[in-house]
N, C-alpha and C. Protein backbone atom coordinates (compact mmCIF):
# COMPACT_ATOMS: atom_id res chain seq x y z
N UNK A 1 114.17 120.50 120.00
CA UNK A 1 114.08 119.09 119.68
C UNK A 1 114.66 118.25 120.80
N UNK A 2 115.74 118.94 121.55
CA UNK A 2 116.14 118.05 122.92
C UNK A 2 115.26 118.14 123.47
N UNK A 3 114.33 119.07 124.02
CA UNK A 3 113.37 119.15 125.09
C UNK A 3 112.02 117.77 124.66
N UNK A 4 111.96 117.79 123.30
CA UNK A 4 111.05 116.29 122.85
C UNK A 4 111.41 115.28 123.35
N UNK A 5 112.89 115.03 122.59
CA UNK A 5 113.58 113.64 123.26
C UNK A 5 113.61 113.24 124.35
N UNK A 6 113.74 114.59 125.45
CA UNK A 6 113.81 114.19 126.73
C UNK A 6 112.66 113.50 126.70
N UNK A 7 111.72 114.57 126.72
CA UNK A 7 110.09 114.02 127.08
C UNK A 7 109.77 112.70 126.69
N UNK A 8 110.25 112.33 125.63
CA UNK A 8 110.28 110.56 125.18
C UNK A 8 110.45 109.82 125.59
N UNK A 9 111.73 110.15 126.10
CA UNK A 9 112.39 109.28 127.36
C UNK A 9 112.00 109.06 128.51
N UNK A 10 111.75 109.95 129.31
CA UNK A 10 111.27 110.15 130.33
C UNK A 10 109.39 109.54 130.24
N UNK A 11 109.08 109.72 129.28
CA UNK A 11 107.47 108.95 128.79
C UNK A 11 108.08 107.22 128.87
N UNK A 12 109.06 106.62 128.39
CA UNK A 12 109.46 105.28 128.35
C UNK A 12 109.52 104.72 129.53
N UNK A 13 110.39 105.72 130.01
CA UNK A 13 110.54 105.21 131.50
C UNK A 13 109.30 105.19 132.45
N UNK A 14 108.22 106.27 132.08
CA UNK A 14 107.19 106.12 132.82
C UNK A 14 106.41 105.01 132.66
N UNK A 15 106.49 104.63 131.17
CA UNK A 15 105.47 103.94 130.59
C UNK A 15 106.20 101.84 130.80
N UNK A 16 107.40 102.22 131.56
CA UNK A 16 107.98 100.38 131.85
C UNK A 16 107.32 100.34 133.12
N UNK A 17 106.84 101.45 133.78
CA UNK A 17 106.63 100.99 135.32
C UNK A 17 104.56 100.69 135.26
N UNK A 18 104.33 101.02 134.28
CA UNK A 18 102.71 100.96 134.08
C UNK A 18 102.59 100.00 133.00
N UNK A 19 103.37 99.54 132.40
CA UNK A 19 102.83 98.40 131.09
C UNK A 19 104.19 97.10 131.13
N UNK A 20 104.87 97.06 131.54
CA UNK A 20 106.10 96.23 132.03
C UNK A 20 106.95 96.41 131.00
N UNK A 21 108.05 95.84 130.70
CA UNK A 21 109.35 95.75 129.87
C UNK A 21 108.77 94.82 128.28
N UNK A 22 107.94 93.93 128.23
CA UNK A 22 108.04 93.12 126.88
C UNK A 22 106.84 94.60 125.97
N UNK A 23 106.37 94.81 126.73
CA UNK A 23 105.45 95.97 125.92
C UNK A 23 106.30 97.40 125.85
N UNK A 24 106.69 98.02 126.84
CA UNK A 24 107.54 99.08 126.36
C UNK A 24 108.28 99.22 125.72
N UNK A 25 109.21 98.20 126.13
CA UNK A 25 110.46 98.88 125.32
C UNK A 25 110.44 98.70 123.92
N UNK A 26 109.65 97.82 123.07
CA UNK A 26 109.51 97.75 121.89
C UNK A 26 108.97 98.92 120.86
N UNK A 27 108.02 99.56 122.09
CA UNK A 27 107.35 100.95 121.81
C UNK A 27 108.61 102.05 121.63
N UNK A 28 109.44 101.91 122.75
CA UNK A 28 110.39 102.96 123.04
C UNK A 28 110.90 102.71 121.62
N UNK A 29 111.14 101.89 120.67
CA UNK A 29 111.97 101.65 119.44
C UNK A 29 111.36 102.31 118.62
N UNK A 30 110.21 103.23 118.53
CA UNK A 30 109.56 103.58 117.40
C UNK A 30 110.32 105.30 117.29
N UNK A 31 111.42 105.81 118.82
CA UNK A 31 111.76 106.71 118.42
C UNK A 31 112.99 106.81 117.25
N UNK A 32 113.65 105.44 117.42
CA UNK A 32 114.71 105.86 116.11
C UNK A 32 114.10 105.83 114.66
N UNK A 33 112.76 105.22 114.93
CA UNK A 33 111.70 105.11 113.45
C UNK A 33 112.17 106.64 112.68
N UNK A 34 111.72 108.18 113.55
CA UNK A 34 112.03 109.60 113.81
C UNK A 34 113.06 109.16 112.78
N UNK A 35 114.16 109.05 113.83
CA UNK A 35 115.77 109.63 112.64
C UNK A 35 115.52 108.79 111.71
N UNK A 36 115.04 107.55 111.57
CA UNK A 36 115.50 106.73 110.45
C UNK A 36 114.76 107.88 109.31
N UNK A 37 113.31 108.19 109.75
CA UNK A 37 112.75 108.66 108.78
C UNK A 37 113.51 110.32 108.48
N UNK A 38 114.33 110.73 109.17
CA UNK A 38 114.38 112.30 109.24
C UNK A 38 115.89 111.71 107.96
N UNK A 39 116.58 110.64 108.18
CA UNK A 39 118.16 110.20 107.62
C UNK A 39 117.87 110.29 105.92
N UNK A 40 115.86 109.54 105.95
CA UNK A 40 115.78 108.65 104.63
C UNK A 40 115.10 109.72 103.56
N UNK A 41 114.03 110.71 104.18
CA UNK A 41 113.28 111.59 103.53
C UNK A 41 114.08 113.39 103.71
N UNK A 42 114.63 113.63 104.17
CA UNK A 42 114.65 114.72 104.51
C UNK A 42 116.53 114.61 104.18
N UNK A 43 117.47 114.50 104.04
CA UNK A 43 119.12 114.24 104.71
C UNK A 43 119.12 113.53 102.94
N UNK A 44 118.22 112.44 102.57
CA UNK A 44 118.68 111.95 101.53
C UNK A 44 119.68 110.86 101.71
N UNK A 45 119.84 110.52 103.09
CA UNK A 45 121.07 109.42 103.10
C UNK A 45 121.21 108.14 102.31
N UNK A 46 120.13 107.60 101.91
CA UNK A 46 120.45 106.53 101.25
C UNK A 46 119.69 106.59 99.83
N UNK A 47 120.80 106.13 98.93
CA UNK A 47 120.75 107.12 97.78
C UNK A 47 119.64 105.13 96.70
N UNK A 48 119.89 104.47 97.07
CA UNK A 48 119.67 103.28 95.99
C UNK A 48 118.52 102.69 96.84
N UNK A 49 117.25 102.64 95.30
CA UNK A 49 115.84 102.52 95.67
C UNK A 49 115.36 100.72 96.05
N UNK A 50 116.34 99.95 95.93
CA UNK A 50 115.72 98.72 96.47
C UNK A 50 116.15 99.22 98.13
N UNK A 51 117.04 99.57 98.97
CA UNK A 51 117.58 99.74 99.93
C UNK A 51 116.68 100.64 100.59
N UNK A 52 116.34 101.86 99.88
CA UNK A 52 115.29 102.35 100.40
C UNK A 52 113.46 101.78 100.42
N UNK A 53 113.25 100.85 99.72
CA UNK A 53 112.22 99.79 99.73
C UNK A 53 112.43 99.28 101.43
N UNK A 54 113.53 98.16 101.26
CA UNK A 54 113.82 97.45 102.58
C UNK A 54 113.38 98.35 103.28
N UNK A 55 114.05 99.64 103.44
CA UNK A 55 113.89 100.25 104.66
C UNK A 55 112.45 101.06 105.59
N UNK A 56 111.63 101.23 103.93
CA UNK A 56 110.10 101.29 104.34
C UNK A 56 109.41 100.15 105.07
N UNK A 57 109.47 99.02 104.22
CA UNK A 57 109.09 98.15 104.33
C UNK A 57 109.61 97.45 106.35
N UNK A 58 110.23 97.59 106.47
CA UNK A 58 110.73 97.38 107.56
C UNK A 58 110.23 98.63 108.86
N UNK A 59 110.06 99.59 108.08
CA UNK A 59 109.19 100.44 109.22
C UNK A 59 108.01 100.09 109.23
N UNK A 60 107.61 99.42 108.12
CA UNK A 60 105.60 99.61 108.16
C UNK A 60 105.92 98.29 109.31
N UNK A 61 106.94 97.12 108.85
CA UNK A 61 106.54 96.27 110.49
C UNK A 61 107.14 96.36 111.49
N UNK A 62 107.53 97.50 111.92
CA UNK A 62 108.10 98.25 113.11
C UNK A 62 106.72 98.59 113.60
N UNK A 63 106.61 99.33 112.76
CA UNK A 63 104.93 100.33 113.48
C UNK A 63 103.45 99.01 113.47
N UNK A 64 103.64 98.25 112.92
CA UNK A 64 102.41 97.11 112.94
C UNK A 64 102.66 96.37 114.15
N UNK A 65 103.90 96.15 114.62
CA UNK A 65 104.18 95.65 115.58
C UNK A 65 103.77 96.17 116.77
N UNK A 66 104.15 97.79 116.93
CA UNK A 66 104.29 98.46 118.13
C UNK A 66 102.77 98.72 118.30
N UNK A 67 101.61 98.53 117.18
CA UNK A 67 100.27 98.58 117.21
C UNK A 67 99.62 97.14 118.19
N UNK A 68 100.39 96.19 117.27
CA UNK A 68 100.14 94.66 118.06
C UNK A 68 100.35 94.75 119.44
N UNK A 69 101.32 95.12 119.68
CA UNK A 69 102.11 95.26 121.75
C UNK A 69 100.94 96.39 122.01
N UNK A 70 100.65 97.44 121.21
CA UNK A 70 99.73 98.27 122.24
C UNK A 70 98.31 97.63 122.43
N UNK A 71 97.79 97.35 121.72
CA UNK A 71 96.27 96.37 121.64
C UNK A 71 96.72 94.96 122.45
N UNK A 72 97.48 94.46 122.93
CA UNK A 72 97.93 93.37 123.54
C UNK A 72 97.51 93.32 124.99
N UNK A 73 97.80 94.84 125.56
CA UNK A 73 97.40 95.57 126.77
C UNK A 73 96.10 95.69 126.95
């Protein structure tokens, strides 16, 4: 799983020098989407269902977003 992350990273960094900084790095944010989702489904960390609402809900416009910045290009 380190050898992914790296590769992520190292994809971010490739990907600021070919698409600039207002489009990447917003993309680069979709890796903590990963833990949030590994914390919320899998770990069980957050135990109370409006909180876990917010927290879907807040990924679906994480990822609608990072769709918007990629079609922007």
């Amino acid at each position: 799983s380190g050898i992914l992350w790296a590769i992520g990273n190292i994809s971010g960094i490739v990907a600021l020098g070919l698409v600039g900084l207002a489009v990447s790095q917003p993309l680069a944010q979709l890796a903590i989407l990963f833990g949030v989702g590994w914390g919320l489904f899998y770990f069980k960390e957050v135990k109370i269902k409006s909180k876990v609402v917010k927290i879907i809900i807040g990924s679906i416009m994480l990822v609608l977003g990072a769709i918007l910045l990629a079609l922007s290009k």
